[in-house]
PDB file of N, CA and C in Angstrom:
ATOM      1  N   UNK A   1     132.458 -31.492  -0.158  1.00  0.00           N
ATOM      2  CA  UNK A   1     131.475 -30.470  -0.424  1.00  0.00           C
ATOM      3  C   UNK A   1     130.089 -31.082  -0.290  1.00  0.00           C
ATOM      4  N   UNK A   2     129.303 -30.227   0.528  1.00  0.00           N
ATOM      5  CA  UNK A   2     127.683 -30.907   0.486  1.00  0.00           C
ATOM      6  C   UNK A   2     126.994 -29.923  -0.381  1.00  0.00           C
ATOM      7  N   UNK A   3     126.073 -30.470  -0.994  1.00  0.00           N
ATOM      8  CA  UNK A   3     125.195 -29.332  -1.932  1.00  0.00           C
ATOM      9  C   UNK A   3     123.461 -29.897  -1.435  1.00  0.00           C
ATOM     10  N   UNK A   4     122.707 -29.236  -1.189  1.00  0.00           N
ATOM     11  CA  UNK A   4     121.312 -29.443  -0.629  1.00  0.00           C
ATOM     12  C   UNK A   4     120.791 -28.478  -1.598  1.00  0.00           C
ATOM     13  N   UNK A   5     119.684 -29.791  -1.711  1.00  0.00           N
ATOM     14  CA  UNK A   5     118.631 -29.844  -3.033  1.00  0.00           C
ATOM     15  C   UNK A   5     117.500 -29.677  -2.602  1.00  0.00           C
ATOM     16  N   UNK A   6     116.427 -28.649  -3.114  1.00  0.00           N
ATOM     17  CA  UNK A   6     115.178 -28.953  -2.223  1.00  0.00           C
ATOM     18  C   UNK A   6     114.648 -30.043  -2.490  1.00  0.00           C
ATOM     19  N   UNK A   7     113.281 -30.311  -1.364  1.00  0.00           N
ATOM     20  CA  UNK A   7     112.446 -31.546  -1.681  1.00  0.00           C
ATOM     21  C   UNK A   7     111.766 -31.749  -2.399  1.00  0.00           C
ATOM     22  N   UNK A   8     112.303 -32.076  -4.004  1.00  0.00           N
ATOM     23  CA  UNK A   8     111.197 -31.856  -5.248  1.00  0.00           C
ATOM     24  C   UNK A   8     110.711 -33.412  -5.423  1.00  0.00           C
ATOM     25  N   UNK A   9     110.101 -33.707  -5.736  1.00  0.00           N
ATOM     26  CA  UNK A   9     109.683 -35.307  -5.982  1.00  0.00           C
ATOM     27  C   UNK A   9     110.546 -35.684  -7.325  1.00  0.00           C
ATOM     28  N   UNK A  10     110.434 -34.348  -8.330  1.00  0.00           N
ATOM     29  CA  UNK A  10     111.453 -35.229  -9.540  1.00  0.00           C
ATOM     30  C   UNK A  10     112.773 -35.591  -8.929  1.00  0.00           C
ATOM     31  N   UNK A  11     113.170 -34.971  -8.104  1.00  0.00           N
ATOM     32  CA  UNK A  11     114.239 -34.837  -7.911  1.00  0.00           C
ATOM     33  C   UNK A  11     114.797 -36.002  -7.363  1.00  0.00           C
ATOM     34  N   UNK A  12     113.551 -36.644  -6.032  1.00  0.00           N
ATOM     35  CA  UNK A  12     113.629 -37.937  -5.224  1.00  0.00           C
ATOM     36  C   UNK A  12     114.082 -38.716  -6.754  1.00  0.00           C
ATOM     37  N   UNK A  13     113.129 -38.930  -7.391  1.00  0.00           N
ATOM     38  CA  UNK A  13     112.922 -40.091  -8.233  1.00  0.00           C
ATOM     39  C   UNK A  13     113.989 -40.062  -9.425  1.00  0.00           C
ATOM     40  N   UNK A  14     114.803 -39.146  -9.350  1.00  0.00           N
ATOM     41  CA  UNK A  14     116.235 -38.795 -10.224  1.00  0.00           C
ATOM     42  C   UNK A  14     117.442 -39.723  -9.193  1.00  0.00           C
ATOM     43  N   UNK A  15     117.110 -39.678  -8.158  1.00  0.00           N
ATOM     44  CA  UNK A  15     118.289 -40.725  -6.949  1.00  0.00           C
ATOM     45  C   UNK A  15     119.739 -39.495  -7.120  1.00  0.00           C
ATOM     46  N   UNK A  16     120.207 -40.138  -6.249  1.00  0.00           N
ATOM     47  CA  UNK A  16     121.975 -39.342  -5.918  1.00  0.00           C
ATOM     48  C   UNK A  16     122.491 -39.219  -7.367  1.00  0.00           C
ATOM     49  N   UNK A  17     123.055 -40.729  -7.573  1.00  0.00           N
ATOM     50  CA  UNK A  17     123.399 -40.870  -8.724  1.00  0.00           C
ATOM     51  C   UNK A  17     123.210 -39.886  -9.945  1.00  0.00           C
ATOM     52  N   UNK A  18     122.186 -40.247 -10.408  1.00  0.00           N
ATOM     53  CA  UNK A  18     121.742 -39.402 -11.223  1.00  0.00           C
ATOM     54  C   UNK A  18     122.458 -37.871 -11.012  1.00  0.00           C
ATOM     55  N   UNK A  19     121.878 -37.428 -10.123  1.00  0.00           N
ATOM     56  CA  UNK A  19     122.351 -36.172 -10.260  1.00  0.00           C
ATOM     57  C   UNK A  19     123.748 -35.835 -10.328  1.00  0.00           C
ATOM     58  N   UNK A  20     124.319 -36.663  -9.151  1.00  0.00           N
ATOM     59  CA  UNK A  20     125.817 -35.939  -9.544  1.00  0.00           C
ATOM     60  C   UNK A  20     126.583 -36.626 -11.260  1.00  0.00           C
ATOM     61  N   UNK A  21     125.764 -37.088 -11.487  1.00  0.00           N
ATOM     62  CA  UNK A  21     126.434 -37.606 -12.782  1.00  0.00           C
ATOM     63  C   UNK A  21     125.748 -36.298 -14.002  1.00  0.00           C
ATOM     64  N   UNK A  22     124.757 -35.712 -13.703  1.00  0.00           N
ATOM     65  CA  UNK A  22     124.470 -34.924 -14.446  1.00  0.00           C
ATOM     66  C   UNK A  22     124.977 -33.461 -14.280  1.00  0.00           C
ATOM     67  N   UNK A  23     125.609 -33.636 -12.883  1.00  0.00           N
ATOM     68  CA  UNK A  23     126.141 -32.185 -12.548  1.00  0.00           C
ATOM     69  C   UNK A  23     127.477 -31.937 -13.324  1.00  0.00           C
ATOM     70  N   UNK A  24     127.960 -33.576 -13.188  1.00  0.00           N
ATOM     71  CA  UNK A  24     129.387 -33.803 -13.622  1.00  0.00           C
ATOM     72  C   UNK A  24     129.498 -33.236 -14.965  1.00  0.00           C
ATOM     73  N   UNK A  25     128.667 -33.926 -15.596  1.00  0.00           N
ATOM     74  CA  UNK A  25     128.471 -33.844 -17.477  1.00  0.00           C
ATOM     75  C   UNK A  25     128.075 -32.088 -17.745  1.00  0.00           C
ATOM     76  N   UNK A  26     127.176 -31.656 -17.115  1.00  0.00           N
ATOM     77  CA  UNK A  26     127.397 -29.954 -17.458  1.00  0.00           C
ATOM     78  C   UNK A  26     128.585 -29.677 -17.044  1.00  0.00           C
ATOM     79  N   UNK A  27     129.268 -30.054 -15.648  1.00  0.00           N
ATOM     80  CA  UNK A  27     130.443 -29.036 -15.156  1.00  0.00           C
ATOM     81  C   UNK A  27     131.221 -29.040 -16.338  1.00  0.00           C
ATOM     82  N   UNK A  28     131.391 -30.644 -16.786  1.00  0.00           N
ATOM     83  CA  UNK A  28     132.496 -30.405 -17.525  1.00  0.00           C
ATOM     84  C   UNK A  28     132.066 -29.722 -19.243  1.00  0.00           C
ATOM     85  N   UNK A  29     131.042 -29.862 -19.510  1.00  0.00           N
ATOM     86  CA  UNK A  29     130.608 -28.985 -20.907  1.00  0.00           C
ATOM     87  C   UNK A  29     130.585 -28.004 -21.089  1.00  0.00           C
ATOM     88  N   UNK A  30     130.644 -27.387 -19.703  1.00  0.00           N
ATOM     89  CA  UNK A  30     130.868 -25.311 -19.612  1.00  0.00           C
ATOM     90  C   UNK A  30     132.208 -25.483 -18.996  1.00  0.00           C
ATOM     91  N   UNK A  31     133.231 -26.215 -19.391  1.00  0.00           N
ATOM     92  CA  UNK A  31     134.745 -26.075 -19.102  1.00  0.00           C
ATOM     93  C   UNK A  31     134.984 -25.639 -18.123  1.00  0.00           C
ATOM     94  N   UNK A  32     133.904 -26.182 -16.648  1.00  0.00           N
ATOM     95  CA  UNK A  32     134.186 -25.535 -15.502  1.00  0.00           C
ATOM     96  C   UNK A  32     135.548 -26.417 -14.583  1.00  0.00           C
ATOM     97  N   UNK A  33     135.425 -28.037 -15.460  1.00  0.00           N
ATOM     98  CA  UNK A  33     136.156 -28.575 -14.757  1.00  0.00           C
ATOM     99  C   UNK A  33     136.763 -29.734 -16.180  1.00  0.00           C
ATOM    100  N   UNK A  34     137.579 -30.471 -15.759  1.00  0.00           N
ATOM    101  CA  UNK A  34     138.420 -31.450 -16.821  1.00  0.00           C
ATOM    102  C   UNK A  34     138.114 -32.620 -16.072  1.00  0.00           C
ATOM    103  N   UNK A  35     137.738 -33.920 -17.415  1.00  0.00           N
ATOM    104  CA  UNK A  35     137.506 -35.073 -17.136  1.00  0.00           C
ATOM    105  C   UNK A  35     137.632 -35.526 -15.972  1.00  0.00           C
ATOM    106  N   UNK A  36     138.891 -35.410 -15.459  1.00  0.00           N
ATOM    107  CA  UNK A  36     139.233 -36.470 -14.602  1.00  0.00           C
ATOM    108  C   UNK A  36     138.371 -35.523 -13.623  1.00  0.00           C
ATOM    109  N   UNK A  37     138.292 -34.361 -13.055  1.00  0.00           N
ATOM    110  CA  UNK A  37     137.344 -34.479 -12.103  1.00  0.00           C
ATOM    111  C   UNK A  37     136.011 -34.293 -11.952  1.00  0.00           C
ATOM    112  N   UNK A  38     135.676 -34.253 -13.414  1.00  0.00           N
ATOM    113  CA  UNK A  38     133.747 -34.264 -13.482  1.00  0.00           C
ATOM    114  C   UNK A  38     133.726 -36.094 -13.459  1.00  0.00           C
ATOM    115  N   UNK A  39     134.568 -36.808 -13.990  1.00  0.00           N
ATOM    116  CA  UNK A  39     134.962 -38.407 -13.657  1.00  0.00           C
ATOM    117  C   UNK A  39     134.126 -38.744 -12.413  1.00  0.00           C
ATOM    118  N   UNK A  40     135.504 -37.870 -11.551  1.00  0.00           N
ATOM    119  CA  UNK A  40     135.330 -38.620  -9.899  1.00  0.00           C
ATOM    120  C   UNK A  40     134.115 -37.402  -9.113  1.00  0.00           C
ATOM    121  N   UNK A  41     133.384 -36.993 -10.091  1.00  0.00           N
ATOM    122  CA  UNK A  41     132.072 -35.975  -9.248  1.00  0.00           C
ATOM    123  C   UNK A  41     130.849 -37.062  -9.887  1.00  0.00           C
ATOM    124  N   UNK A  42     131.073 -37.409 -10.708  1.00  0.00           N
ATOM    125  CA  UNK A  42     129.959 -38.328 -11.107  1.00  0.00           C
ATOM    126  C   UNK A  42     130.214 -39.997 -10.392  1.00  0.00           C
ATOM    127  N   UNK A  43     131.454 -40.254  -9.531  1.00  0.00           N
ATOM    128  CA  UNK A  43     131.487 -41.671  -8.770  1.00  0.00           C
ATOM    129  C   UNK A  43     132.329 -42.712 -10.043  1.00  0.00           C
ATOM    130  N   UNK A  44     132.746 -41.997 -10.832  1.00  0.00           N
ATOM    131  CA  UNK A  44     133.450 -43.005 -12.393  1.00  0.00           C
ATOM    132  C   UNK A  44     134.676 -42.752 -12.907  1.00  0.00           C
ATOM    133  N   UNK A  45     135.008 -44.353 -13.298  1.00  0.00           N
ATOM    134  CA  UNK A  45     136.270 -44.111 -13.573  1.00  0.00           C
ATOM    135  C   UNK A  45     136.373 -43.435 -14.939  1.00  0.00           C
ATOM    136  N   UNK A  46     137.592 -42.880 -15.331  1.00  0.00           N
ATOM    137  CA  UNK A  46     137.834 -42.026 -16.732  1.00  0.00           C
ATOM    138  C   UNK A  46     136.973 -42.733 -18.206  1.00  0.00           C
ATOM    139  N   UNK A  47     137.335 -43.951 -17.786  1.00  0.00           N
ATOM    140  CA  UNK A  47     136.910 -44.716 -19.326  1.00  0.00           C
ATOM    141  C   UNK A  47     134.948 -44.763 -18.774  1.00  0.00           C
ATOM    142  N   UNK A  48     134.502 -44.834 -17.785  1.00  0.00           N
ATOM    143  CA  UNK A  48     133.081 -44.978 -18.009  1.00  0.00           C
ATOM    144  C   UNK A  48     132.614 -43.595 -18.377  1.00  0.00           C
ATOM    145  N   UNK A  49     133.454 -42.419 -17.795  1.00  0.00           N
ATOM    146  CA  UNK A  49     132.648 -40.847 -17.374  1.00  0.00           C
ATOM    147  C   UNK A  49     133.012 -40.701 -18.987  1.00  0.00           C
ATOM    148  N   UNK A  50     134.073 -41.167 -20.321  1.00  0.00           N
ATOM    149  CA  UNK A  50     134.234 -40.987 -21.218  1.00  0.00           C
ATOM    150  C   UNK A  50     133.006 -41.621 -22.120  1.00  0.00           C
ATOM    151  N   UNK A  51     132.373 -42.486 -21.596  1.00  0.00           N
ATOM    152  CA  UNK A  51     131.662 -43.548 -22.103  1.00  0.00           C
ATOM    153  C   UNK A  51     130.159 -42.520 -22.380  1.00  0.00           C
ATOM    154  N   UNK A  52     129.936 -42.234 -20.991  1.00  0.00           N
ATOM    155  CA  UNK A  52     128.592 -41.129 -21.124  1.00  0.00           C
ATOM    156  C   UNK A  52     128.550 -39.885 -21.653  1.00  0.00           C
ATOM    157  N   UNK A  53     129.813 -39.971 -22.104  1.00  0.00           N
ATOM    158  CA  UNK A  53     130.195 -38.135 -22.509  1.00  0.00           C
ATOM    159  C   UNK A  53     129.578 -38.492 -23.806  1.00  0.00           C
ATOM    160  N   UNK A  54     129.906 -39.637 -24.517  1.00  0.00           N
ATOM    161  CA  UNK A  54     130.021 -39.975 -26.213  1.00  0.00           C
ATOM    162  C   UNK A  54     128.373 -40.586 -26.216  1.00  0.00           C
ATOM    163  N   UNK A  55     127.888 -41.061 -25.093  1.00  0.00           N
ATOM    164  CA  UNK A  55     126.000 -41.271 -25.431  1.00  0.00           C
ATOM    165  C   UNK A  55     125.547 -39.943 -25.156  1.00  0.00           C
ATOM    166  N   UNK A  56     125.921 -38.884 -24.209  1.00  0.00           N
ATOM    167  CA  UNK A  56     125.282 -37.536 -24.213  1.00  0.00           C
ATOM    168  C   UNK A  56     125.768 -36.692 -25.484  1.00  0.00           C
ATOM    169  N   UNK A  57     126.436 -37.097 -26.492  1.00  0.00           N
ATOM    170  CA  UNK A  57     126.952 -36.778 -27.187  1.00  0.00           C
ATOM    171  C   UNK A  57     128.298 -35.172 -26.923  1.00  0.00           C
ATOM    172  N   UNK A  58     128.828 -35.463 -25.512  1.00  0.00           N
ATOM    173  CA  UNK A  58     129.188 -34.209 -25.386  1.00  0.00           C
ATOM    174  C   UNK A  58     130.643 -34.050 -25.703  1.00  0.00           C
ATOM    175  N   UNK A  59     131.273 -33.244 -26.677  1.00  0.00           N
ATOM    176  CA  UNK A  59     132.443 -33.612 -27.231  1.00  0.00           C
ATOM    177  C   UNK A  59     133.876 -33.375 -25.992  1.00  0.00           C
ATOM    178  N   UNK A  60     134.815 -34.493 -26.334  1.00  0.00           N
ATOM    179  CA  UNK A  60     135.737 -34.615 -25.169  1.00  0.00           C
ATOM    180  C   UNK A  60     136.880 -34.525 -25.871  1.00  0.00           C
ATOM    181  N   UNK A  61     137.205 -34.662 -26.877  1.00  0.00           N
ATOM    182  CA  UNK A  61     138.465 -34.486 -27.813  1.00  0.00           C
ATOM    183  C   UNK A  61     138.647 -33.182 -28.712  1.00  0.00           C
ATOM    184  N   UNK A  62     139.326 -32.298 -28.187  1.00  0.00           N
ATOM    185  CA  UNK A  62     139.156 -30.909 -29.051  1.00  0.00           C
ATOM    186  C   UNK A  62     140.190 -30.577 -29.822  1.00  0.00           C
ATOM    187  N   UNK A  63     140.159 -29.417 -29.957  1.00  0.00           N
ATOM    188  CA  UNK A  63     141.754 -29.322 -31.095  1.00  0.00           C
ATOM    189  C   UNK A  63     143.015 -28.642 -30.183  1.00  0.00           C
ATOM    190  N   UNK A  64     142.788 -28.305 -29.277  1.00  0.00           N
ATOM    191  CA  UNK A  64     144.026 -28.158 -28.134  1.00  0.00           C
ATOM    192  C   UNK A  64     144.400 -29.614 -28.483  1.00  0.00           C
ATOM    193  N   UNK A  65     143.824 -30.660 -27.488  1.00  0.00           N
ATOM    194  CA  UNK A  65     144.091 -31.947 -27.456  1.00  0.00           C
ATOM    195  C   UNK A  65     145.022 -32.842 -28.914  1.00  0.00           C
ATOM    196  N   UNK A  66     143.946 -31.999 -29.894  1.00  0.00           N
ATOM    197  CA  UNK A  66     144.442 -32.985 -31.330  1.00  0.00           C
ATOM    198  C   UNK A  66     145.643 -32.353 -31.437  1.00  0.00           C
ATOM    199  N   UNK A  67     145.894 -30.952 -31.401  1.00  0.00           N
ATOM    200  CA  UNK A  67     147.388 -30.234 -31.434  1.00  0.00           C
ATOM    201  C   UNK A  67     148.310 -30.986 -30.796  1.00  0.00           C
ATOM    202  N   UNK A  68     147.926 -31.155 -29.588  1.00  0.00           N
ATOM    203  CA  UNK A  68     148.870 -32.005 -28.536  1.00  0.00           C
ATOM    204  C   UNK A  68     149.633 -33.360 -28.860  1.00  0.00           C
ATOM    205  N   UNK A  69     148.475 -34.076 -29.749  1.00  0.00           N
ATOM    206  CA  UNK A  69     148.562 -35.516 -29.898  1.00  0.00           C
ATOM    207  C   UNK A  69     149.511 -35.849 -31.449  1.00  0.00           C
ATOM    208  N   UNK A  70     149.225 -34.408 -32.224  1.00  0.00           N
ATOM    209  CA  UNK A  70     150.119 -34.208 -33.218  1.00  0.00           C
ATOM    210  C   UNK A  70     151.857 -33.870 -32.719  1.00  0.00           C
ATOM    211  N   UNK A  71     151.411 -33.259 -31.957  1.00  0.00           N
ATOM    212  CA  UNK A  71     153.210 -32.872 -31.555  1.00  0.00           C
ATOM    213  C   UNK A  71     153.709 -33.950 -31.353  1.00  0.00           C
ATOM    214  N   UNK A  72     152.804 -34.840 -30.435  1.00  0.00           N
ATOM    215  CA  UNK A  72     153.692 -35.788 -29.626  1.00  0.00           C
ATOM    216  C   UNK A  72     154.113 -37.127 -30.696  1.00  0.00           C
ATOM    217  N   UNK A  73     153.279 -36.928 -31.689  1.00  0.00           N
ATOM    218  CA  UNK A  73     153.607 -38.113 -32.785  1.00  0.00           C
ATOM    219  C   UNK A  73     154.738 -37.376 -33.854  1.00  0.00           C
ATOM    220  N   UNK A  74     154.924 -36.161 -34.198  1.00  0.00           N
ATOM    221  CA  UNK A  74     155.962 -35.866 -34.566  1.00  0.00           C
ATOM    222  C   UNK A  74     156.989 -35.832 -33.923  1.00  0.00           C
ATOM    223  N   UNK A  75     157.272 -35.924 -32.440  1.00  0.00           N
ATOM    224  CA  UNK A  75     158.438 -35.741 -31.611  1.00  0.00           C
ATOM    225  C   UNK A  75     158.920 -37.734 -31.731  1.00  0.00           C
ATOM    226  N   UNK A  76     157.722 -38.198 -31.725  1.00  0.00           N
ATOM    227  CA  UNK A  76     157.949 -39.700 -31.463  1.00  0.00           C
ATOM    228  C   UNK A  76     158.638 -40.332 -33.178  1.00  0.00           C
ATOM    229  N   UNK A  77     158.092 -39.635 -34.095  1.00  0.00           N
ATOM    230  CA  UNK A  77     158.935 -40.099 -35.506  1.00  0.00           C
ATOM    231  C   UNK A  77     159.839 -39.392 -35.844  1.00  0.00           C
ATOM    232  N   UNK A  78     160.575 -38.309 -35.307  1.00  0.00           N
ATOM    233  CA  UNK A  78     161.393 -37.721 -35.277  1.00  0.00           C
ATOM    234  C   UNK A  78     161.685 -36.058 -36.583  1.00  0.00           C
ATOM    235  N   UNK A  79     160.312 -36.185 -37.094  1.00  0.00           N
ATOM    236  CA  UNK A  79     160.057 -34.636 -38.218  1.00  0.00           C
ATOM    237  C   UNK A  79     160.227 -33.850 -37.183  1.00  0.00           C
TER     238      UNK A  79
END
């Protein structure tokens, strides 16, 4: 996918980077997309794109997830 940006000067001085790492971090905060591919839209592996989620403070562990992580520890001790 190509996306064209006009020629803003903030924009120069924001670099590639930047941006798709900031596109990444909204996509995934309006649940447009899941880690692993706002991850690989920002150029990062899971544990770094997790890394910036927790300095942007943007929450990545929810209660679907915690539900999930409960089942799987009751299936694993056998209740």
């Amino acid at each position: 996918m190509i996306i064209t940006l006009p020629d803003d000067p903030a924009l120069v001085e924001m670099g590639e980077a930047e941006i798709r790492l900031d596109l990444a971090c909204g996509a995934y905060a309006a649940g447009h997309v899941s880690r692993g591919v706002a991850a690989r839209m920002a150029g990062l592996d899971r544990l770094a794109f997790d890394q910036v989620l927790v300095a942007r403070r943007i929450p990545s562990y929810d209660e679907e997830r915690l539900a999930e992580d409960r089942e799987t520890l009751r299936s694993l001790s056998g209740k």
